[in-house]
PDB file of N, CA and C in Angstrom:
ATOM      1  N   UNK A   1     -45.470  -8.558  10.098  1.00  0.00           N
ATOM      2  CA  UNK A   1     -46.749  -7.903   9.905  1.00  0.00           C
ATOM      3  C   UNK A   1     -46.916  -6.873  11.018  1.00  0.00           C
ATOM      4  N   UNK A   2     -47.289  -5.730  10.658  1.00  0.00           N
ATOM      5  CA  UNK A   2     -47.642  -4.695  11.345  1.00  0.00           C
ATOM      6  C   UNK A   2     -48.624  -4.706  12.290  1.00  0.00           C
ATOM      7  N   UNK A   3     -48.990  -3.793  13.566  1.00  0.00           N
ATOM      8  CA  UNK A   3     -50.135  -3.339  13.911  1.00  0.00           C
ATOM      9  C   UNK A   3     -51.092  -2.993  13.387  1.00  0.00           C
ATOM     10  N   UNK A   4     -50.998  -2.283  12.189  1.00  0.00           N
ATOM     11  CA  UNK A   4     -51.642  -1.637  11.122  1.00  0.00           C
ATOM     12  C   UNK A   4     -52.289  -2.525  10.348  1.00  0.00           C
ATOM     13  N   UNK A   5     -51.717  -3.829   9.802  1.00  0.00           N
ATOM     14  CA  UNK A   5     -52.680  -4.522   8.869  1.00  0.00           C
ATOM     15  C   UNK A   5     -53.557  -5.159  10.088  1.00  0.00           C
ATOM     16  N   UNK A   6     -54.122  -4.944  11.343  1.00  0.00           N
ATOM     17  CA  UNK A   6     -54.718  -6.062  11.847  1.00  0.00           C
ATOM     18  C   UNK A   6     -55.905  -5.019  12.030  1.00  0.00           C
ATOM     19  N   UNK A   7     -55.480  -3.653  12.307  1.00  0.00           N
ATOM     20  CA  UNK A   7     -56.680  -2.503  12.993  1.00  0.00           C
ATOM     21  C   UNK A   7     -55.889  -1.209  11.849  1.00  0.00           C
ATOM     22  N   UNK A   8     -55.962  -1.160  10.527  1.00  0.00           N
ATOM     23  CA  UNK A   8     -55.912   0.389  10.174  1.00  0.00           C
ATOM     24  C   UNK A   8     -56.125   1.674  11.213  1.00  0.00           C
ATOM     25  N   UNK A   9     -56.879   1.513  11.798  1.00  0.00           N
ATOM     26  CA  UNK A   9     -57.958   2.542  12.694  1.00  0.00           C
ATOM     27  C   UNK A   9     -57.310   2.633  13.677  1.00  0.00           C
ATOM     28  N   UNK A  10     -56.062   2.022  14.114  1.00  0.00           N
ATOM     29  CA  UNK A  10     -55.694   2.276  16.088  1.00  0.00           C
ATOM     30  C   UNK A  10     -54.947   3.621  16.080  1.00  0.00           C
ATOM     31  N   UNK A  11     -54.322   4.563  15.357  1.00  0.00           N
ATOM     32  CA  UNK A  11     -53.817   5.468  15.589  1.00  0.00           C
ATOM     33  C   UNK A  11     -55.028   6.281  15.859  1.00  0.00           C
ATOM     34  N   UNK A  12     -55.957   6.273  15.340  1.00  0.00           N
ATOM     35  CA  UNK A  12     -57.456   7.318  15.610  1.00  0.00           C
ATOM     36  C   UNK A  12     -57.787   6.879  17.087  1.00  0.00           C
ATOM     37  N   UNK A  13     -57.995   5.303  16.833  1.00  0.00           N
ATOM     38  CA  UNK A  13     -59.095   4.781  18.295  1.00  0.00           C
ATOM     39  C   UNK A  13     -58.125   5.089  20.051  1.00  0.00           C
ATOM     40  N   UNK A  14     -56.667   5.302  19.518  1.00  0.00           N
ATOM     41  CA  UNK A  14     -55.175   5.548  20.449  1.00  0.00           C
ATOM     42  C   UNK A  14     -55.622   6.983  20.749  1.00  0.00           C
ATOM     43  N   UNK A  15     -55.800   7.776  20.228  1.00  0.00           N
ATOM     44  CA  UNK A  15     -56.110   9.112  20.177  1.00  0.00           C
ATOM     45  C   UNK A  15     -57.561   9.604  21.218  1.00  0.00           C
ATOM     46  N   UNK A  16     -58.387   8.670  20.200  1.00  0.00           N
ATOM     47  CA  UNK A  16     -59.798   8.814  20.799  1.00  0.00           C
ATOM     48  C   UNK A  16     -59.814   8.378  22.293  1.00  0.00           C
ATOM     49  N   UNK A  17     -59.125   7.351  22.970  1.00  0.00           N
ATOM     50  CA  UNK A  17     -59.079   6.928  24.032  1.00  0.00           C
ATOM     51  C   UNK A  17     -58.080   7.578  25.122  1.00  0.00           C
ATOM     52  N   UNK A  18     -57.101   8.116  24.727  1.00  0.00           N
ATOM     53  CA  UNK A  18     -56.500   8.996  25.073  1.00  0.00           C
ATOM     54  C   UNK A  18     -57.182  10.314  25.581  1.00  0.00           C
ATOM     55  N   UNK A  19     -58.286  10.870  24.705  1.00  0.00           N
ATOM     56  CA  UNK A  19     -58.913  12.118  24.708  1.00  0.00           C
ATOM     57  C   UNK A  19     -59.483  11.944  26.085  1.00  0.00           C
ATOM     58  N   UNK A  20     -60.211  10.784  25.680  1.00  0.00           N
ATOM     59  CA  UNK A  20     -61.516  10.476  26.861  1.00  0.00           C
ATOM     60  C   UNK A  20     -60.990  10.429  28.181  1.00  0.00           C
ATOM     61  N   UNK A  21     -59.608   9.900  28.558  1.00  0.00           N
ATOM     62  CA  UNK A  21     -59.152   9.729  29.674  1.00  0.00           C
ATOM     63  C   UNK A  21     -58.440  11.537  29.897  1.00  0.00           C
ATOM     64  N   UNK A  22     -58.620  12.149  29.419  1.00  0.00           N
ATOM     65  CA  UNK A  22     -58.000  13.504  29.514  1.00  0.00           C
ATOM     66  C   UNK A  22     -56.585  12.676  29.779  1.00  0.00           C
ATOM     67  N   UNK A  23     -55.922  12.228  28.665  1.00  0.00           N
ATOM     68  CA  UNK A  23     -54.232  12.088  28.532  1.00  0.00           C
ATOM     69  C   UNK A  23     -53.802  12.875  27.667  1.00  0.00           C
ATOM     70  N   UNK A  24     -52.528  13.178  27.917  1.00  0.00           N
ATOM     71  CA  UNK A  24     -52.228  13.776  26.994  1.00  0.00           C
ATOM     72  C   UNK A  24     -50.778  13.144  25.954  1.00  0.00           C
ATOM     73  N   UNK A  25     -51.148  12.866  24.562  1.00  0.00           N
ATOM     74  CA  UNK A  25     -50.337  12.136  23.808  1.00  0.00           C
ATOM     75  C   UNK A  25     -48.428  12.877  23.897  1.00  0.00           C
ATOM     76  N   UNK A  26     -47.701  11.941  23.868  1.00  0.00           N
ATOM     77  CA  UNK A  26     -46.438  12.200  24.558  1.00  0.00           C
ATOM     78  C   UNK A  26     -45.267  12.289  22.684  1.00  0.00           C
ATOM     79  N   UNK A  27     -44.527  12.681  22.335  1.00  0.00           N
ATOM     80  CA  UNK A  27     -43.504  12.048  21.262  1.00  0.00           C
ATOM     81  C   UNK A  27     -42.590  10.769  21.868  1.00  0.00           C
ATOM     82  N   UNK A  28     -42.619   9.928  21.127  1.00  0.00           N
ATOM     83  CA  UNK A  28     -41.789   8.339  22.166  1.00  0.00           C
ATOM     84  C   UNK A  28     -40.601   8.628  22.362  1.00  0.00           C
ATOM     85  N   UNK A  29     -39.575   9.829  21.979  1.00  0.00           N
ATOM     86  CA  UNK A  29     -38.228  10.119  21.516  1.00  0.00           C
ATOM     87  C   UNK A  29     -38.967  11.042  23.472  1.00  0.00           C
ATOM     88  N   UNK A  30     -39.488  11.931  23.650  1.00  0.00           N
ATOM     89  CA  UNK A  30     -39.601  12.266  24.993  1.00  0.00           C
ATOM     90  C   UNK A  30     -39.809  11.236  26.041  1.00  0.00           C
ATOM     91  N   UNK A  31     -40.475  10.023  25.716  1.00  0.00           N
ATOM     92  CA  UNK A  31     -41.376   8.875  26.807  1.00  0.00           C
ATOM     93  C   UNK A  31     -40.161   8.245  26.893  1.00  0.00           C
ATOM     94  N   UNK A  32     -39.260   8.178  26.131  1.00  0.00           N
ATOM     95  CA  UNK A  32     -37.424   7.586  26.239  1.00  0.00           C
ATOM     96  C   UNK A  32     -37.056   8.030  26.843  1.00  0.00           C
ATOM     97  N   UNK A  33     -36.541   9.249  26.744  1.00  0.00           N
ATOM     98  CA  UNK A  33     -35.957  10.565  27.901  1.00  0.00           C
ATOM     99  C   UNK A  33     -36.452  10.342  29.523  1.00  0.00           C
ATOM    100  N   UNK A  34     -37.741  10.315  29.571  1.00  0.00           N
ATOM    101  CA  UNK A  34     -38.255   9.950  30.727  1.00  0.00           C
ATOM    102  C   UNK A  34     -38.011   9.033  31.314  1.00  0.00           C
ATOM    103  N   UNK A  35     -37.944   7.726  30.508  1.00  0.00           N
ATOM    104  CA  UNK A  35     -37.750   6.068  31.232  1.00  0.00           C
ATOM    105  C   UNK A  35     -36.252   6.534  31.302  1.00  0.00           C
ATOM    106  N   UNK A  36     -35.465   6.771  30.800  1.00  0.00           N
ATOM    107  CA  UNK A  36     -34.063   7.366  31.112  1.00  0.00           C
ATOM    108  C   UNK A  36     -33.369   7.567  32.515  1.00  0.00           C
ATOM    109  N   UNK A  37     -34.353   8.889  32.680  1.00  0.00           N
ATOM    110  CA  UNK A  37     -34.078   9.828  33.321  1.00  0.00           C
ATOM    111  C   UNK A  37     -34.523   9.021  34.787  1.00  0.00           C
ATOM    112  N   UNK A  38     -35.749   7.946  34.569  1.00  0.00           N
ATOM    113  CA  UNK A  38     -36.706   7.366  35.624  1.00  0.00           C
ATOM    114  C   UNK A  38     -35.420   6.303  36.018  1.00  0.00           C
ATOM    115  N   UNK A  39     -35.221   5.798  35.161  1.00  0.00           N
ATOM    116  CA  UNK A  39     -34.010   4.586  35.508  1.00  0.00           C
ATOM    117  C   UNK A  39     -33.073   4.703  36.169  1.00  0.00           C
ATOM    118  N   UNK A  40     -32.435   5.886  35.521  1.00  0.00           N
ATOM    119  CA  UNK A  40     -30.715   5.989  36.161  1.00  0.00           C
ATOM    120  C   UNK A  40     -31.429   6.996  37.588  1.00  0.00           C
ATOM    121  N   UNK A  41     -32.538   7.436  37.934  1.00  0.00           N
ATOM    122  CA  UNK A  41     -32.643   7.858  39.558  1.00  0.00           C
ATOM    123  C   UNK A  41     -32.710   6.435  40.502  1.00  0.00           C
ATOM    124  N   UNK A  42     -32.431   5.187  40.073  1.00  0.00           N
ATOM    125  CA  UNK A  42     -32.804   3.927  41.284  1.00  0.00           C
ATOM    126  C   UNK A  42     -31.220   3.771  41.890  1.00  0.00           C
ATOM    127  N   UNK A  43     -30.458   4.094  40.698  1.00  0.00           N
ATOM    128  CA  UNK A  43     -29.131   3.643  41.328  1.00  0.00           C
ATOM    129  C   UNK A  43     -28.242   4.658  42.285  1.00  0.00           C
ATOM    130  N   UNK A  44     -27.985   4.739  43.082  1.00  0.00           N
ATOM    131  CA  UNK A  44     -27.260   3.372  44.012  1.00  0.00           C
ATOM    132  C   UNK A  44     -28.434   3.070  45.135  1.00  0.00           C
ATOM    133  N   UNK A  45     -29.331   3.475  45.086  1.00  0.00           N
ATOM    134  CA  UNK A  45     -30.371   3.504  46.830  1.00  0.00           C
ATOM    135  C   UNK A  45     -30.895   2.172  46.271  1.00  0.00           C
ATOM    136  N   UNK A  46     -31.292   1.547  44.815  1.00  0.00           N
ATOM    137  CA  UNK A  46     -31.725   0.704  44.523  1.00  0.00           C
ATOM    138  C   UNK A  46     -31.674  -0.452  43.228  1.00  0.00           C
ATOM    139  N   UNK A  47     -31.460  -1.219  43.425  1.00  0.00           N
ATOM    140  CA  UNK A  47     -31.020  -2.327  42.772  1.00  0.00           C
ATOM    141  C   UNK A  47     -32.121  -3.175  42.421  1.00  0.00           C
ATOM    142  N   UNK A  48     -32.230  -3.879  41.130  1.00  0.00           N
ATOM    143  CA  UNK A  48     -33.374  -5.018  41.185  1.00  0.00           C
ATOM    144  C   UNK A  48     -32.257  -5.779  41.002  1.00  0.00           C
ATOM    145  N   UNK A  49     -32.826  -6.915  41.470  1.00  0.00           N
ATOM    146  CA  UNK A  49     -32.196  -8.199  41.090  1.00  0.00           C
ATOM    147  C   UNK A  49     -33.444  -9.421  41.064  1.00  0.00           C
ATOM    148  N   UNK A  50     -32.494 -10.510  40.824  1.00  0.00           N
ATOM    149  CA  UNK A  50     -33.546 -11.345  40.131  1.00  0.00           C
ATOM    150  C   UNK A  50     -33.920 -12.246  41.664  1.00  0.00           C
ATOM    151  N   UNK A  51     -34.644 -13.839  41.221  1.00  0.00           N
ATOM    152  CA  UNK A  51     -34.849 -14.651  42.527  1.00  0.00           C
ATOM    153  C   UNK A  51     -34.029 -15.113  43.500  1.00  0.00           C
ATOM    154  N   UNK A  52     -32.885 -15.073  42.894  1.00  0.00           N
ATOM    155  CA  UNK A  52     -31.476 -15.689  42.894  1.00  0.00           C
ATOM    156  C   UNK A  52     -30.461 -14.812  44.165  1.00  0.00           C
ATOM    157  N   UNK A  53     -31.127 -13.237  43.837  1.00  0.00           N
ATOM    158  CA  UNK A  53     -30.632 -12.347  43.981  1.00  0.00           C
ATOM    159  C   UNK A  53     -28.991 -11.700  43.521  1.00  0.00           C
ATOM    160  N   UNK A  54     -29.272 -12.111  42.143  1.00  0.00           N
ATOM    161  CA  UNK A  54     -28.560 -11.551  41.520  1.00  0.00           C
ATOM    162  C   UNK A  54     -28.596 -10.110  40.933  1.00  0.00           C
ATOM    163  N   UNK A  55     -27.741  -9.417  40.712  1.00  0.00           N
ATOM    164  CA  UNK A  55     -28.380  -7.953  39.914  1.00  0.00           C
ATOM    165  C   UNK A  55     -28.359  -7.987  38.832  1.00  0.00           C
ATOM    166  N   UNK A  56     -29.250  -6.935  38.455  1.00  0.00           N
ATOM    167  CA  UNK A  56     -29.457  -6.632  37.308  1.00  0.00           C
ATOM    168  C   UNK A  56     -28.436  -5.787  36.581  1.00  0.00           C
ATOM    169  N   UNK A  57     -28.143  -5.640  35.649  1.00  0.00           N
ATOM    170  CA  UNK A  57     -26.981  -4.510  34.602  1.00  0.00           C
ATOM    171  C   UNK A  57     -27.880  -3.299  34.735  1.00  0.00           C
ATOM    172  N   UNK A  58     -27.575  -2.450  34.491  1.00  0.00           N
ATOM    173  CA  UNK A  58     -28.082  -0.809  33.906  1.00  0.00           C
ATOM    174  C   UNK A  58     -29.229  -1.011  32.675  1.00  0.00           C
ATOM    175  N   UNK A  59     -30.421  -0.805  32.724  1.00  0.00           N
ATOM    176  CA  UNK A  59     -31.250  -0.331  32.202  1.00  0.00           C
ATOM    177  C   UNK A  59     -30.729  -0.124  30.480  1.00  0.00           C
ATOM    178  N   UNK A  60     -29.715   0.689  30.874  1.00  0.00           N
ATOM    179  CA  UNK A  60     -29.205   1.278  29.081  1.00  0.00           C
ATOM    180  C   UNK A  60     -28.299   0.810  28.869  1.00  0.00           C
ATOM    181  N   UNK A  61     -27.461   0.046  29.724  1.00  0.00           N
ATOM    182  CA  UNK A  61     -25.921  -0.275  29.214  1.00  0.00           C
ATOM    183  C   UNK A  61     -25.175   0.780  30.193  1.00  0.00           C
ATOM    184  N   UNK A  62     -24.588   0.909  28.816  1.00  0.00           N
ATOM    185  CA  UNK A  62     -23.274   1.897  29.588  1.00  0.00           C
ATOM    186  C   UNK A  62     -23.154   3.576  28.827  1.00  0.00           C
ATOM    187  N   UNK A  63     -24.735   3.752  28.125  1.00  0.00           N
ATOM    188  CA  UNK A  63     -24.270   5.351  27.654  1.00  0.00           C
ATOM    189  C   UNK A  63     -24.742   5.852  29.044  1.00  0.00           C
ATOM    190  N   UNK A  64     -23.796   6.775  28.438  1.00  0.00           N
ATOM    191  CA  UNK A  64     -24.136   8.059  29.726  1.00  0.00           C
ATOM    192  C   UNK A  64     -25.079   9.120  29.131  1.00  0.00           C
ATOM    193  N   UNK A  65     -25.334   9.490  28.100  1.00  0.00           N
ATOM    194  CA  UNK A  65     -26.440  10.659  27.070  1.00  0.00           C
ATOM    195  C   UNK A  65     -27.093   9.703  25.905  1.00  0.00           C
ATOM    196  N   UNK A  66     -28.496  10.264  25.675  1.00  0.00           N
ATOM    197  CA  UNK A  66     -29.354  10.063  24.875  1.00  0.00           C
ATOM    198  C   UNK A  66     -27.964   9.867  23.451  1.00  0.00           C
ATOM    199  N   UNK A  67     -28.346   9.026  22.459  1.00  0.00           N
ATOM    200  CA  UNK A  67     -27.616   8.694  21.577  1.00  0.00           C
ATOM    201  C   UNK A  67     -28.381   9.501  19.981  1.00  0.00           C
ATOM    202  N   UNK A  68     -29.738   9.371  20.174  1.00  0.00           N
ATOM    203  CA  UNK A  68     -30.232  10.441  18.766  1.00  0.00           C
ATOM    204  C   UNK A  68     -30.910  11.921  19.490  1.00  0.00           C
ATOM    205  N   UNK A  69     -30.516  12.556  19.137  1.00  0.00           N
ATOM    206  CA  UNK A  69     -30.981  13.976  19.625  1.00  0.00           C
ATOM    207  C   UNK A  69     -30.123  14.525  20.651  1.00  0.00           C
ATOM    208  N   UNK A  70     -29.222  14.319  21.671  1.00  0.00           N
ATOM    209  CA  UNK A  70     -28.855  14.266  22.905  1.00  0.00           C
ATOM    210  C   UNK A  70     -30.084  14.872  23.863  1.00  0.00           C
ATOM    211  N   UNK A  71     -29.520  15.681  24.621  1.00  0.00           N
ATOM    212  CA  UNK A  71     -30.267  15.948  26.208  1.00  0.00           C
ATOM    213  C   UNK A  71     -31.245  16.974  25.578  1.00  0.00           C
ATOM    214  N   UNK A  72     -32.649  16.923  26.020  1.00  0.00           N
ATOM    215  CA  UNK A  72     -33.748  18.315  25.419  1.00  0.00           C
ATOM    216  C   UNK A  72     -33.580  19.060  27.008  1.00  0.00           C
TER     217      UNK A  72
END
């Protein structure tokens, strides 16, 4: 079941709340690019790891370029 059958209305009320905060609505295929681009800048100065202190893998795996669209 969707978002949609619970609130028809959230793409408007997403919008409307958006407005009010002066945001400005993003395409998710760009907000990807970004977490991307945000991710692969931690490595090598920074690592998460867990309690254990184990590390973590790469964010994306192992591509090196966006896989639908490539690089904008």
């Amino acid at each position: 079941m969707s978002r949609d059958n619970y609130n028809p209305d959230i793409d408007i009320e997403a919008a409307q709340g958006a407005a009010a905060l002066s945001l400005r609505t993003v395409p998710v295929a760009d907000l990807v690019i970004r977490l991307y681009a945000a991710a692969s800048q931690t490595e090598p100065d920074y690592v998460v790891t867990d309690d254990d202190g184990q590390e973590f893998g790469p964010l994306f795996g192992e591509h090196v370029e966006p896989r639908h669209g490539g690089w904008r």
